[in-house]
N, C-alpha and C. Protein backbone atom coordinates (compact mmCIF):
# COMPACT_ATOMS: atom_id res chain seq x y z
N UNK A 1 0.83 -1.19 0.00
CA UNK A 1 0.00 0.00 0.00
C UNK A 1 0.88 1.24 0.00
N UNK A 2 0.46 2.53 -0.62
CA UNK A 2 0.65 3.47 -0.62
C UNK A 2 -0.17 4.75 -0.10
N UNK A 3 0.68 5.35 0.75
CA UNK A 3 -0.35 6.08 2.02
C UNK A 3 0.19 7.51 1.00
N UNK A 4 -1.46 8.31 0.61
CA UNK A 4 -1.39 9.69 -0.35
C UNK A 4 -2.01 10.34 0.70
N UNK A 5 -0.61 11.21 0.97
CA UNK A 5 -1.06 12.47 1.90
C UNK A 5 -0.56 13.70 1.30
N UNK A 6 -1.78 14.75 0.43
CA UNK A 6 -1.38 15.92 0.37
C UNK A 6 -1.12 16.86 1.41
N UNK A 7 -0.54 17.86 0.92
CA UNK A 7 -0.10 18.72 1.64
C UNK A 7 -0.88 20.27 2.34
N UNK A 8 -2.01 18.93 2.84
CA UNK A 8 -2.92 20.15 3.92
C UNK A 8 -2.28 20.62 5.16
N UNK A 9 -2.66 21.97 5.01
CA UNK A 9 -2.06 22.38 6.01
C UNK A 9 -2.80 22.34 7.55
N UNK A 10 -3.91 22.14 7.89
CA UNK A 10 -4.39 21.56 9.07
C UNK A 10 -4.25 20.51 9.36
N UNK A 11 -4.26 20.36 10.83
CA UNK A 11 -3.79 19.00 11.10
C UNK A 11 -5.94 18.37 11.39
N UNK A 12 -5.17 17.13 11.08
CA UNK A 12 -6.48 16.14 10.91
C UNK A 12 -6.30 15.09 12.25
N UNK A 13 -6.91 14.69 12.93
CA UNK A 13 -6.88 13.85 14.28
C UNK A 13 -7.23 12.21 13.76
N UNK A 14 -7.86 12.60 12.33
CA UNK A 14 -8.34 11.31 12.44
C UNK A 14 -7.71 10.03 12.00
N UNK A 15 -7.66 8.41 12.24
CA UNK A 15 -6.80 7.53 12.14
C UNK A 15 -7.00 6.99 10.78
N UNK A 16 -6.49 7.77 9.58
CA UNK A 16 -6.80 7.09 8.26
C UNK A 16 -5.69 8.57 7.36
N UNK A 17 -5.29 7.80 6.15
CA UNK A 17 -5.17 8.21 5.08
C UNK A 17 -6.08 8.87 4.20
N UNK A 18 -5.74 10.30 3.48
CA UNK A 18 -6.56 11.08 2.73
C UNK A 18 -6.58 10.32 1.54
N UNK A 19 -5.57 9.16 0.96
CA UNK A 19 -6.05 8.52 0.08
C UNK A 19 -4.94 6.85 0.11
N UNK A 20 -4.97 6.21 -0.33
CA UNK A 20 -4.29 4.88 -0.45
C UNK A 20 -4.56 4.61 -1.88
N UNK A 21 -3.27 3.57 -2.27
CA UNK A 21 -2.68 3.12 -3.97
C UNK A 21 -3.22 1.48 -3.40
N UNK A 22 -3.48 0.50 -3.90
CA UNK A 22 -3.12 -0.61 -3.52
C UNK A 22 -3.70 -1.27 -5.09
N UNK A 23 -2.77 -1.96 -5.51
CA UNK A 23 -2.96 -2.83 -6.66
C UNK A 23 -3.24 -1.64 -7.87
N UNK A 24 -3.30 -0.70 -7.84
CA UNK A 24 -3.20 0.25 -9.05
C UNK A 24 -4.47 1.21 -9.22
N UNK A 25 -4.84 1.39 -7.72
CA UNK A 25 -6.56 1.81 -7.60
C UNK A 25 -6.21 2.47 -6.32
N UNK A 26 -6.35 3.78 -6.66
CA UNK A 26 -6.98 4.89 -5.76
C UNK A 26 -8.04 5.07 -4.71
N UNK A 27 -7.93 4.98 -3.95
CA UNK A 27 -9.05 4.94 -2.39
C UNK A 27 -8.94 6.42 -2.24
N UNK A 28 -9.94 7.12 -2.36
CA UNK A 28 -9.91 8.69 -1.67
C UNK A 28 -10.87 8.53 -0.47
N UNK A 29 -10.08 8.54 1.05
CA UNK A 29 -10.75 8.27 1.70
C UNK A 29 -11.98 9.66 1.89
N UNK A 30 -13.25 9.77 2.51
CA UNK A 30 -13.88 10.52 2.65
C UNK A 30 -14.04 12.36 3.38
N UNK A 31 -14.04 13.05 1.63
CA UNK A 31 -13.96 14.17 2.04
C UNK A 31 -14.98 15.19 2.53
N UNK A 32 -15.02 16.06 3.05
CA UNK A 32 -15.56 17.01 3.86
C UNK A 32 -15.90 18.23 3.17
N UNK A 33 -16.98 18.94 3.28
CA UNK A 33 -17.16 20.21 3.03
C UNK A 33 -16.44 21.22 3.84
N UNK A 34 -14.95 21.02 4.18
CA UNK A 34 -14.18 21.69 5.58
C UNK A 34 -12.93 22.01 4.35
N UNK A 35 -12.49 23.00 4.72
CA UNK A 35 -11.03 23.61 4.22
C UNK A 35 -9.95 22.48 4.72
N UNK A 36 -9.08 22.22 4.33
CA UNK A 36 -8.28 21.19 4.99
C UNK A 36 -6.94 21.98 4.88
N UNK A 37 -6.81 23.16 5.02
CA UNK A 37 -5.98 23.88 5.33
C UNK A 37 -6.09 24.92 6.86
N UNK A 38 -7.06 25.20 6.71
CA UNK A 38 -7.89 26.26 7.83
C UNK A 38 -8.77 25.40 8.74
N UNK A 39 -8.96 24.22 8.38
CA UNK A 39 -10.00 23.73 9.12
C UNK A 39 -11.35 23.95 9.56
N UNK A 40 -11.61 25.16 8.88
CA UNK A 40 -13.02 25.66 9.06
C UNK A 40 -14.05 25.50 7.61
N UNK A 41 -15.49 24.92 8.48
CA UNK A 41 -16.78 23.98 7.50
C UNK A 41 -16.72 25.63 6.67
N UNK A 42 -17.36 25.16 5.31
CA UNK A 42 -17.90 25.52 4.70
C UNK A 42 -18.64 26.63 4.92
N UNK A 43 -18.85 28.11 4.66
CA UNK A 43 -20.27 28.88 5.20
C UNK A 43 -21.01 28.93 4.15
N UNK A 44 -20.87 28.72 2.83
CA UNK A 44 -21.81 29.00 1.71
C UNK A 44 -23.03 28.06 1.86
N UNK A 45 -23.13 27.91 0.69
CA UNK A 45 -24.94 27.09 0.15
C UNK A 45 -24.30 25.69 0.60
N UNK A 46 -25.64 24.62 -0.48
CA UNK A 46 -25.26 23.08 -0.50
C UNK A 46 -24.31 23.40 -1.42
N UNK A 47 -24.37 24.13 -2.67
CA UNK A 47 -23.51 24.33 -3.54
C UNK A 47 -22.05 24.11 -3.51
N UNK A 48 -21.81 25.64 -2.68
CA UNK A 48 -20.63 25.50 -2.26
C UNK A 48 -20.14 24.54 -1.36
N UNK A 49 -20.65 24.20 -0.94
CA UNK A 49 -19.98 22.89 0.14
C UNK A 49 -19.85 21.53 -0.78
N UNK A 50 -20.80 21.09 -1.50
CA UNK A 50 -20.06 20.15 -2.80
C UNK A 50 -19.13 20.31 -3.38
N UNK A 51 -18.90 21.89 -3.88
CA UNK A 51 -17.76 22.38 -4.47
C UNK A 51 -16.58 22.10 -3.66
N UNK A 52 -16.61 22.68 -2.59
CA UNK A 52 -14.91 22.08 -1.52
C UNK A 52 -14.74 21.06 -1.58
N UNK A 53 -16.04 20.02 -1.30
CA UNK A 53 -15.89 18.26 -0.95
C UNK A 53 -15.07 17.83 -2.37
N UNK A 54 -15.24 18.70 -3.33
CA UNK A 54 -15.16 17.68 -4.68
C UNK A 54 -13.55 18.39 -4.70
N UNK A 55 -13.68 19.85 -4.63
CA UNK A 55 -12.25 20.22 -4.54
C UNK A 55 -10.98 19.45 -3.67
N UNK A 56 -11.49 18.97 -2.34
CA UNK A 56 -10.48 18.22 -1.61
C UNK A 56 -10.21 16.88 -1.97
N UNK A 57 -11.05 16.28 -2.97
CA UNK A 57 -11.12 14.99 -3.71
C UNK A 57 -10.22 15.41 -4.44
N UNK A 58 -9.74 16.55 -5.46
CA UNK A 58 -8.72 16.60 -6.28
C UNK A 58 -7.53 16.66 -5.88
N UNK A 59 -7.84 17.57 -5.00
CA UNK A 59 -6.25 17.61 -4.32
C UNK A 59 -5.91 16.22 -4.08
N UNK A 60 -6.88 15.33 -3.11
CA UNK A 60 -6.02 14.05 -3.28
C UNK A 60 -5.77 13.20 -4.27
N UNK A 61 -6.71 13.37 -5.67
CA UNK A 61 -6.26 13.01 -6.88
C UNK A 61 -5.30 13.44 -7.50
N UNK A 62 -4.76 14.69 -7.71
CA UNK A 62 -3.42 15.41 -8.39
C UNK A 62 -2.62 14.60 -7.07
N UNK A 63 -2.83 14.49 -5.63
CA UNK A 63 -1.15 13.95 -5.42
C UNK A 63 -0.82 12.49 -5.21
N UNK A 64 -1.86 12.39 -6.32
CA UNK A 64 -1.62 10.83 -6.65
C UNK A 64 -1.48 10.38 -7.97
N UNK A 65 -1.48 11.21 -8.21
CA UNK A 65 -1.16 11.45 -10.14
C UNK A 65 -2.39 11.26 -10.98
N UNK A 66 -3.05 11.48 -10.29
CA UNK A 66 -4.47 10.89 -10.94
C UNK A 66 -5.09 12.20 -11.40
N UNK A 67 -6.39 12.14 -12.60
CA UNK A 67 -7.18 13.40 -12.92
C UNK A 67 -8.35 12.83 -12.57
N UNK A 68 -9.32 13.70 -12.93
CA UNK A 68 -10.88 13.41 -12.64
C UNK A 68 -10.95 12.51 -13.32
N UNK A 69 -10.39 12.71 -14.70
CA UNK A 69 -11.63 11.34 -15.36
C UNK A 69 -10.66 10.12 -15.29
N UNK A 70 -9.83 9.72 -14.38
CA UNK A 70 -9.33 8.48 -13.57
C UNK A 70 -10.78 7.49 -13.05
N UNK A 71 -11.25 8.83 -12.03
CA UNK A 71 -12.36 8.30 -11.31
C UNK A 71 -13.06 7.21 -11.79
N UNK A 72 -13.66 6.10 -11.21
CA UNK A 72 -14.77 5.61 -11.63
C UNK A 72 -15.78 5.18 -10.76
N UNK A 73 -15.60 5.66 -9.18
CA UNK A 73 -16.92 5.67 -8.57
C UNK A 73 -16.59 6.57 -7.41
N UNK A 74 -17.74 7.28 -7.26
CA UNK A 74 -18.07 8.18 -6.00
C UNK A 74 -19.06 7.74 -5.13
N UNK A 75 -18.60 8.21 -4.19
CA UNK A 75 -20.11 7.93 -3.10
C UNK A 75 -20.10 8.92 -2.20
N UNK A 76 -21.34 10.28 -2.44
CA UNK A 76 -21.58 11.38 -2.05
C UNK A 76 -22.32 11.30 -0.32
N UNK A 77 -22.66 11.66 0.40
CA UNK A 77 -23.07 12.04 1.77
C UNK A 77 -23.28 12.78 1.92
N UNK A 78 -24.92 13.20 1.86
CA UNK A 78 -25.44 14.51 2.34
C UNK A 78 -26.62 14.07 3.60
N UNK A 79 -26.78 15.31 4.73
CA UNK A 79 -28.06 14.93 5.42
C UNK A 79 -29.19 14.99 5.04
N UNK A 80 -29.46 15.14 3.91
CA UNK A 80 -31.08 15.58 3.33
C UNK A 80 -30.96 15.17 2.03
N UNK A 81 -32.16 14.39 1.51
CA UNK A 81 -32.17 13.93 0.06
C UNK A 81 -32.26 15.55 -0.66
N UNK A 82 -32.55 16.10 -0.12
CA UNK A 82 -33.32 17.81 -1.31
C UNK A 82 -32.22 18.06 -1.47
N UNK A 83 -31.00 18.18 -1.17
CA UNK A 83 -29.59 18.25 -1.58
C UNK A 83 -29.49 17.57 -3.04
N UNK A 84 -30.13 16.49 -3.05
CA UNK A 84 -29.39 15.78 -4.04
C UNK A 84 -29.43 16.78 -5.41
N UNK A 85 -30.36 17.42 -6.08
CA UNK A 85 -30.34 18.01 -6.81
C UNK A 85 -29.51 18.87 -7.14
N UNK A 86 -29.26 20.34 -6.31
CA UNK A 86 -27.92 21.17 -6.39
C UNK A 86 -26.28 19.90 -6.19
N UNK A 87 -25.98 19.20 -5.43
CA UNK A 87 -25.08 18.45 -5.24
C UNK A 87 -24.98 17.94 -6.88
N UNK A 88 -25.99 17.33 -7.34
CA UNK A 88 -25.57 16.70 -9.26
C UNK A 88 -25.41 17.52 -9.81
N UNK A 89 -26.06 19.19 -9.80
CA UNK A 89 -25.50 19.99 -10.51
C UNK A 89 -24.03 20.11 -10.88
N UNK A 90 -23.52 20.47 -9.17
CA UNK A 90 -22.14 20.90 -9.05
C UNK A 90 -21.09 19.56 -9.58
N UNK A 91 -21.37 18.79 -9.20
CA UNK A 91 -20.73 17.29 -9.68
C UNK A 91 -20.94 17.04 -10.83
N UNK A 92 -21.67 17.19 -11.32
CA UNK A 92 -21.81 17.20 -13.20
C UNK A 92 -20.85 18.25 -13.67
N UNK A 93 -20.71 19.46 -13.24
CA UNK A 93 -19.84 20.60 -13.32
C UNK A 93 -18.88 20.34 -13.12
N UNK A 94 -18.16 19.67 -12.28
CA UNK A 94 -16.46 18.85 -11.78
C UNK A 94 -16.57 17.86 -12.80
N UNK A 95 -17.03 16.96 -12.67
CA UNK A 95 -16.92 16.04 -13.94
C UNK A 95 -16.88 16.20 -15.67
N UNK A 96 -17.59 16.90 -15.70
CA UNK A 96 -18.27 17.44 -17.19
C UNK A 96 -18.29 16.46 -17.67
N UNK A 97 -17.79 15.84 -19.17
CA UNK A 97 -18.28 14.42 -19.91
C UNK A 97 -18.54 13.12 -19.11
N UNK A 98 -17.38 13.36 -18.35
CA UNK A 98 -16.80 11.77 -17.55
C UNK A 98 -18.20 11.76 -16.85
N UNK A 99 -18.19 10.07 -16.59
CA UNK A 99 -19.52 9.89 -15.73
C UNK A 99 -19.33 8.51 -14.91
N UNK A 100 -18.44 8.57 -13.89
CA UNK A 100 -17.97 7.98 -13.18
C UNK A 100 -19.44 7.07 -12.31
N UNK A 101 -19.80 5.86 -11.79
CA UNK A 101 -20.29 5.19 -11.29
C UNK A 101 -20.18 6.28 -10.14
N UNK A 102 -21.98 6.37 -9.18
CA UNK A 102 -21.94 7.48 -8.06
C UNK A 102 -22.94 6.49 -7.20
N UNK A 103 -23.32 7.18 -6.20
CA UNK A 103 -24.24 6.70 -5.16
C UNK A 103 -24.66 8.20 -4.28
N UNK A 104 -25.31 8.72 -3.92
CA UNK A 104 -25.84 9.32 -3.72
C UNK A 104 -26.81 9.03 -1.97
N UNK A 105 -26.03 9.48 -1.05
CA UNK A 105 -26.30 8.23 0.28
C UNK A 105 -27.23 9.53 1.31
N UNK A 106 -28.25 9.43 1.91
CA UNK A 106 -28.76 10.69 2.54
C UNK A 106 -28.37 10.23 3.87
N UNK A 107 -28.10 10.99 4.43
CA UNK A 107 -27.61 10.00 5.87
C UNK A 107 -28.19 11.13 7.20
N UNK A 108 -27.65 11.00 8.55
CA UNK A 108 -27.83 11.64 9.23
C UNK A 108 -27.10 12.65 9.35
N UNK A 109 -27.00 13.52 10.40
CA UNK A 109 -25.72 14.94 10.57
C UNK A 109 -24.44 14.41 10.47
N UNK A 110 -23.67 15.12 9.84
CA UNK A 110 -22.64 14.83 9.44
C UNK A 110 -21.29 15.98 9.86
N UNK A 111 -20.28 15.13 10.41
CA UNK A 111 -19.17 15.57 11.56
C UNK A 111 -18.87 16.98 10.84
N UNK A 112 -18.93 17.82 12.09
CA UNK A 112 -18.54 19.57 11.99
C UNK A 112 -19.18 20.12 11.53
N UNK A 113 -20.44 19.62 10.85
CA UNK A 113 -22.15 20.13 10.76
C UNK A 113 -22.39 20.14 8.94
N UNK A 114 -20.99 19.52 8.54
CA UNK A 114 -20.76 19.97 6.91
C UNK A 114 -21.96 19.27 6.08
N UNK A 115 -21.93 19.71 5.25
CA UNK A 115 -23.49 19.58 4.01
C UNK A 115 -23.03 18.26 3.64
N UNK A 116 -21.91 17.89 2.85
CA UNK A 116 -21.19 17.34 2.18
C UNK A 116 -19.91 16.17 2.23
N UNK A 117 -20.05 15.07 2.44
CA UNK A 117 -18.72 14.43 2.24
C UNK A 117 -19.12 13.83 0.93
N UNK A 118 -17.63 13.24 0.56
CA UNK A 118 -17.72 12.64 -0.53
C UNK A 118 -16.38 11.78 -0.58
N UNK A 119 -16.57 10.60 -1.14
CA UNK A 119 -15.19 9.34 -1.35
C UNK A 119 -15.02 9.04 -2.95
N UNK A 120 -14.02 8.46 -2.87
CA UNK A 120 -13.89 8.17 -4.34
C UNK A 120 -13.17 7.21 -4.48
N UNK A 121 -13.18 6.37 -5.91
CA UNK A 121 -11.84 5.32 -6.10
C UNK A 121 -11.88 5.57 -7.82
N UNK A 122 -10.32 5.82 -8.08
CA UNK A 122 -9.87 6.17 -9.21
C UNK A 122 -9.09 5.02 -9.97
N UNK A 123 -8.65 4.67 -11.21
CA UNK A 123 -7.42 3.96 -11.67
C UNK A 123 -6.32 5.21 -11.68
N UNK A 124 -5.18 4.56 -10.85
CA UNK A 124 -3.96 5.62 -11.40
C UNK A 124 -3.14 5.26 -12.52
N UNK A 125 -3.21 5.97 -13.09
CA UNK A 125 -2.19 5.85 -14.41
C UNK A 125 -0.81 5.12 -14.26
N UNK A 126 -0.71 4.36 -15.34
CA UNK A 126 0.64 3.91 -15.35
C UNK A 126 1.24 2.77 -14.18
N UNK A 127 0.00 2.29 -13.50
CA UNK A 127 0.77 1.85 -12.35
C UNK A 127 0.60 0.47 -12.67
């Protein structure tokens, strides 16, 4: 295994990797509508808080050599299905053509009050 830790500048408490390599497949473990530099949630819409979640998904994709359309499945986390709508917007918008296998999970409150997590597993190139 290969432990992918970009270079956020907040520290994180929690006992896991922002992403893992194993056999030639990308694990992005689950991101947050939270700055992972500043450590502070999101204040915008659902919008914007998809937008960070998907943004901190890249970051751990670029430091794994990977691009978006690597991806081939997501699995989104919001507390409210009425999300789901703005959330596919913005994710159709990060993605554009590519159309990676998704899931779409409504769950309960979610840690530091954020709108948004989101996971992923990519192929990395070349490996």
């Amino acid at each position: 295994m290969q432990l992918i830790t970009p270079p956020f500048k907040g520290e994180n408490k929690g006992h896991y990797s922002a992403g893992v390599i194993s056999h030639g497949t990308l694990y992005v473990s689950g991101q947050l509508s939270i700055d992972p530099d500043t450590r502070e949630v999101c204040k915008g819409d659902i919008k914007d808080h998809a937008r960070l979640a998907l943004n901190n998904v890249d970051r751990v994709l670029r430091e794994a050599g990977c691009r978006r359309s690597d991806v081939v499945f997501c699995r989104v986390y919001t507390p409210d299905v009425k999300y789901w709508g703005p959330i596919n917007e913005v994710y159709s918008e990060f993605f554009g053509d590519h159309k990676p296998g998704r899931v779409i999970v409504s769950t309960t409150e979610l840690h530091f009050g954020c709108l948004v997590e989101i996971e992923a597993i990519a192929e990395v190139p070349n490996h």
